[in-house]
N, C-alpha and C. Protein backbone atom coordinates (compact mmCIF):
# COMPACT_ATOMS: atom_id res chain seq x y z
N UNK A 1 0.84 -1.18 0.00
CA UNK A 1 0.00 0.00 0.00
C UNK A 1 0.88 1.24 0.00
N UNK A 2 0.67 2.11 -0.79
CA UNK A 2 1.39 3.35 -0.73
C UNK A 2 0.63 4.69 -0.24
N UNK A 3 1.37 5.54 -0.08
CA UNK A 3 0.05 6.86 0.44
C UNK A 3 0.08 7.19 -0.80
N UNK A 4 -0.73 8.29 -1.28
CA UNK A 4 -1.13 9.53 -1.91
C UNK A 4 -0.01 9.85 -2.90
N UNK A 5 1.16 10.42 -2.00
CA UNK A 5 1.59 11.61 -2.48
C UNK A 5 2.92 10.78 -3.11
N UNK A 6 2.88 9.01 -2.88
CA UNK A 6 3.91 8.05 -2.82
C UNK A 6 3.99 8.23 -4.27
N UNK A 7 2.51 7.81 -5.11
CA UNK A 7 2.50 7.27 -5.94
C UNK A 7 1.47 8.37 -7.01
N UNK A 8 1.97 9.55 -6.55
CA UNK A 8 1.89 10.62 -7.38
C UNK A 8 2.78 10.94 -7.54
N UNK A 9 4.14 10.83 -7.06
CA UNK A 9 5.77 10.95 -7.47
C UNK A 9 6.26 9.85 -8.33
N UNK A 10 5.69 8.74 -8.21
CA UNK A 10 5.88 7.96 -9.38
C UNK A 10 4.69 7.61 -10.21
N UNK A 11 4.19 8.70 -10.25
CA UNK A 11 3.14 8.81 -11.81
C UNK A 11 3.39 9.77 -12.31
N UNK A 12 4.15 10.78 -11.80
CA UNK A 12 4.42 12.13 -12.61
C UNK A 12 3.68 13.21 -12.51
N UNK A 13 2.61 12.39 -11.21
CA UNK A 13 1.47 13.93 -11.37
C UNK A 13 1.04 14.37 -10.38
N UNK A 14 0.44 15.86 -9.72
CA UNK A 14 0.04 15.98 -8.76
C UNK A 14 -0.58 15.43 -8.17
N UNK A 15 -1.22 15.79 -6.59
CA UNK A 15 -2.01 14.80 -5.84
C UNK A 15 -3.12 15.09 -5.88
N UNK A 16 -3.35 16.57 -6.21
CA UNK A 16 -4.96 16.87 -6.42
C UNK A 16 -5.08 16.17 -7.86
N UNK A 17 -4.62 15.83 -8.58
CA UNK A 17 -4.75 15.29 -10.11
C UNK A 17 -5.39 13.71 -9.58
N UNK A 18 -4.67 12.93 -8.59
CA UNK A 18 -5.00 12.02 -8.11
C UNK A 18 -6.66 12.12 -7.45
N UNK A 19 -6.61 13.02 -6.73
CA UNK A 19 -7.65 13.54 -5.81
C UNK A 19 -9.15 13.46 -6.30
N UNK A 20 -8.76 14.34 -7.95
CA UNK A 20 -10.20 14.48 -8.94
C UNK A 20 -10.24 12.72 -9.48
N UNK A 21 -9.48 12.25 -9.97
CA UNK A 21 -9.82 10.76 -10.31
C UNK A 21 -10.76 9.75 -9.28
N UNK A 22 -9.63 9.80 -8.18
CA UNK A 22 -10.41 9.30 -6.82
C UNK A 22 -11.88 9.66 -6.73
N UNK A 23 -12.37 10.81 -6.31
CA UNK A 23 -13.48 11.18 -6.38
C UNK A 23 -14.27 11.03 -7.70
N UNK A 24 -14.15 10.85 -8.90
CA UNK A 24 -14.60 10.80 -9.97
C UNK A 24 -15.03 9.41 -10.29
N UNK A 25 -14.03 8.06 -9.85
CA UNK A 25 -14.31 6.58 -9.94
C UNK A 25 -15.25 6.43 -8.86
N UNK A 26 -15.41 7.14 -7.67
CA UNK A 26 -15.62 6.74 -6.38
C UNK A 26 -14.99 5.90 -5.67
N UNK A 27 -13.66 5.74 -5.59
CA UNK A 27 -12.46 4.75 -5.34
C UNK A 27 -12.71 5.42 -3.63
N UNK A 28 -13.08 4.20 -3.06
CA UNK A 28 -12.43 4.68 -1.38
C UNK A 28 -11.25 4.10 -0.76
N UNK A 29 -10.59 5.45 -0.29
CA UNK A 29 -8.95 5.43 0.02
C UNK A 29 -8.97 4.87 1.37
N UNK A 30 -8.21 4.08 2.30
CA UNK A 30 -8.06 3.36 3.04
C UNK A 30 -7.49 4.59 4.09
N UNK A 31 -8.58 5.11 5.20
CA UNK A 31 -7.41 6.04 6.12
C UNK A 31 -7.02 5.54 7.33
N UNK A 32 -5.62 5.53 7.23
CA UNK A 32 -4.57 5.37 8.27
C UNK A 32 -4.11 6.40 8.86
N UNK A 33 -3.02 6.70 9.48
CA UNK A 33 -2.65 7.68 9.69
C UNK A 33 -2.61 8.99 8.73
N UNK A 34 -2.21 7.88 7.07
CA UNK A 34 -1.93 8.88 6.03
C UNK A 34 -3.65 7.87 5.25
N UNK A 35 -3.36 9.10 4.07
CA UNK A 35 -4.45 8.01 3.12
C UNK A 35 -3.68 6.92 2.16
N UNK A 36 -4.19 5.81 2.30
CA UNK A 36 -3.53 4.62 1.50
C UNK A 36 -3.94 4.20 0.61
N UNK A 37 -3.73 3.75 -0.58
CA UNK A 37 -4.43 3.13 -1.80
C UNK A 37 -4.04 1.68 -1.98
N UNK A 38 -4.31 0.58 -2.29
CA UNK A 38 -3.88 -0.22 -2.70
C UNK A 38 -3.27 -0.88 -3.69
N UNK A 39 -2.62 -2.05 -3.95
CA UNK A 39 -2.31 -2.43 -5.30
C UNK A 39 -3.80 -2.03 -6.25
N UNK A 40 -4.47 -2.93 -6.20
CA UNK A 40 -5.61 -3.01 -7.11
C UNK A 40 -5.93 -1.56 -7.50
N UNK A 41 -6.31 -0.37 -6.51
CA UNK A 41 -6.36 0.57 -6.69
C UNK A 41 -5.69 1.56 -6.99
N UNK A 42 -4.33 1.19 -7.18
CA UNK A 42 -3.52 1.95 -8.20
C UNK A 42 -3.13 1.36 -9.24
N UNK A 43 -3.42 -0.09 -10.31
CA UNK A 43 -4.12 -0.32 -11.24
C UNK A 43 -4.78 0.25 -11.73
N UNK A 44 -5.77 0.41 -11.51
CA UNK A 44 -6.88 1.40 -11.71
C UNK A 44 -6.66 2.66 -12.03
N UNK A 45 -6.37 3.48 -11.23
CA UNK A 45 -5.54 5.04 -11.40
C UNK A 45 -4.93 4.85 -12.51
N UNK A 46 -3.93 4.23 -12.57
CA UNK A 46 -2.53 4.07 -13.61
C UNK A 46 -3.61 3.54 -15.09
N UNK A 47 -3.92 3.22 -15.09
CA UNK A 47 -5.20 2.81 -16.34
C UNK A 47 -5.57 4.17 -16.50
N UNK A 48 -6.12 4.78 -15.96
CA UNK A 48 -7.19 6.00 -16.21
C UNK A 48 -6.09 7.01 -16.54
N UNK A 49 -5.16 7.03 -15.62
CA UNK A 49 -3.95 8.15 -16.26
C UNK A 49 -3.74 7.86 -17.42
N UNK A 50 -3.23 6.62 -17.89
CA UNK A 50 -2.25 5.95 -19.22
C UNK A 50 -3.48 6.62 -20.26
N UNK A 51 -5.06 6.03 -20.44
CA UNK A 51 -5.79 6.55 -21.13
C UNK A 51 -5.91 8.00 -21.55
N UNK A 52 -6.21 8.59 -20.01
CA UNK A 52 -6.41 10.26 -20.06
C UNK A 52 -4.96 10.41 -21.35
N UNK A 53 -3.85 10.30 -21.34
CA UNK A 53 -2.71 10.74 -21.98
C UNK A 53 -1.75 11.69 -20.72
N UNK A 54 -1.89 11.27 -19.65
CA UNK A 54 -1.38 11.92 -18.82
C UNK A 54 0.35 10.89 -18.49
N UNK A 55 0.09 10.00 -18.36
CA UNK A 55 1.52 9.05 -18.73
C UNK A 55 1.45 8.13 -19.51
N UNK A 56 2.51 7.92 -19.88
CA UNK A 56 3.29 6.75 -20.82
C UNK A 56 3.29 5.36 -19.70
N UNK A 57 4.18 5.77 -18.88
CA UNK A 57 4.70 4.50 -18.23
C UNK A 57 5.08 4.83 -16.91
N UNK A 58 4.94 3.75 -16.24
CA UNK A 58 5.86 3.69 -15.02
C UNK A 58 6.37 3.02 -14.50
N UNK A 59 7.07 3.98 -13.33
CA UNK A 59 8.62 2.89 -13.04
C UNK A 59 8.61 3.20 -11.27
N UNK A 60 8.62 1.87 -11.49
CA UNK A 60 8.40 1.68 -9.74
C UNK A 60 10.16 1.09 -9.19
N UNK A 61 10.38 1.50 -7.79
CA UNK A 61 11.41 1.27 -6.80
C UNK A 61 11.68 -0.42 -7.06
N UNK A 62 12.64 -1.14 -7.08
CA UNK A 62 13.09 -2.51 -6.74
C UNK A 62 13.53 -2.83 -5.76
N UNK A 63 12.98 -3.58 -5.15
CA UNK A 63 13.30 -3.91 -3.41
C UNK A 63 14.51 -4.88 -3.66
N UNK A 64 15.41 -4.76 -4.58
CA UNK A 64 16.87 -5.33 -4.37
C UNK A 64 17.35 -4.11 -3.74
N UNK A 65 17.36 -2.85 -4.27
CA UNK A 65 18.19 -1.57 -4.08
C UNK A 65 18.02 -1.67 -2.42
N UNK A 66 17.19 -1.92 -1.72
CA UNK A 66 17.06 -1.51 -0.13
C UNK A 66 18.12 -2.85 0.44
């Protein structure tokens, strides 16, 4: 699970950009301390971005590097 603002740094886009999608699918964000999204639900996002023309691709962290 990542927060918000995790996986608006690796989509390339703001978090209110995230924010209007969220609210627009009716996707409910998981609140923890922070707000959390899930795998499945950032599938989803990343679909709707790739379509919108807002990204190409992405590139996620490799848990060898840690």
């Amino acid at each position: 699970m990542l927060k918000l603002s995790q996986f608006a740094k690796i989509c390339g886009v703001s978090v209110r950009k995230l924010r209007t999608i969220i609210d627009k699918e009716k996707i409910i964000v998981r609140n923890y301390p922070m707000q959390h999204i899930d795998t499945n639900q950032q599938n989803i996002i990343a679909r709707i971005l790739y379509f919108e023309g807002k990204i190409e691709f992405l590139t996620y962290e490799s848990k060898i590097n840690s």
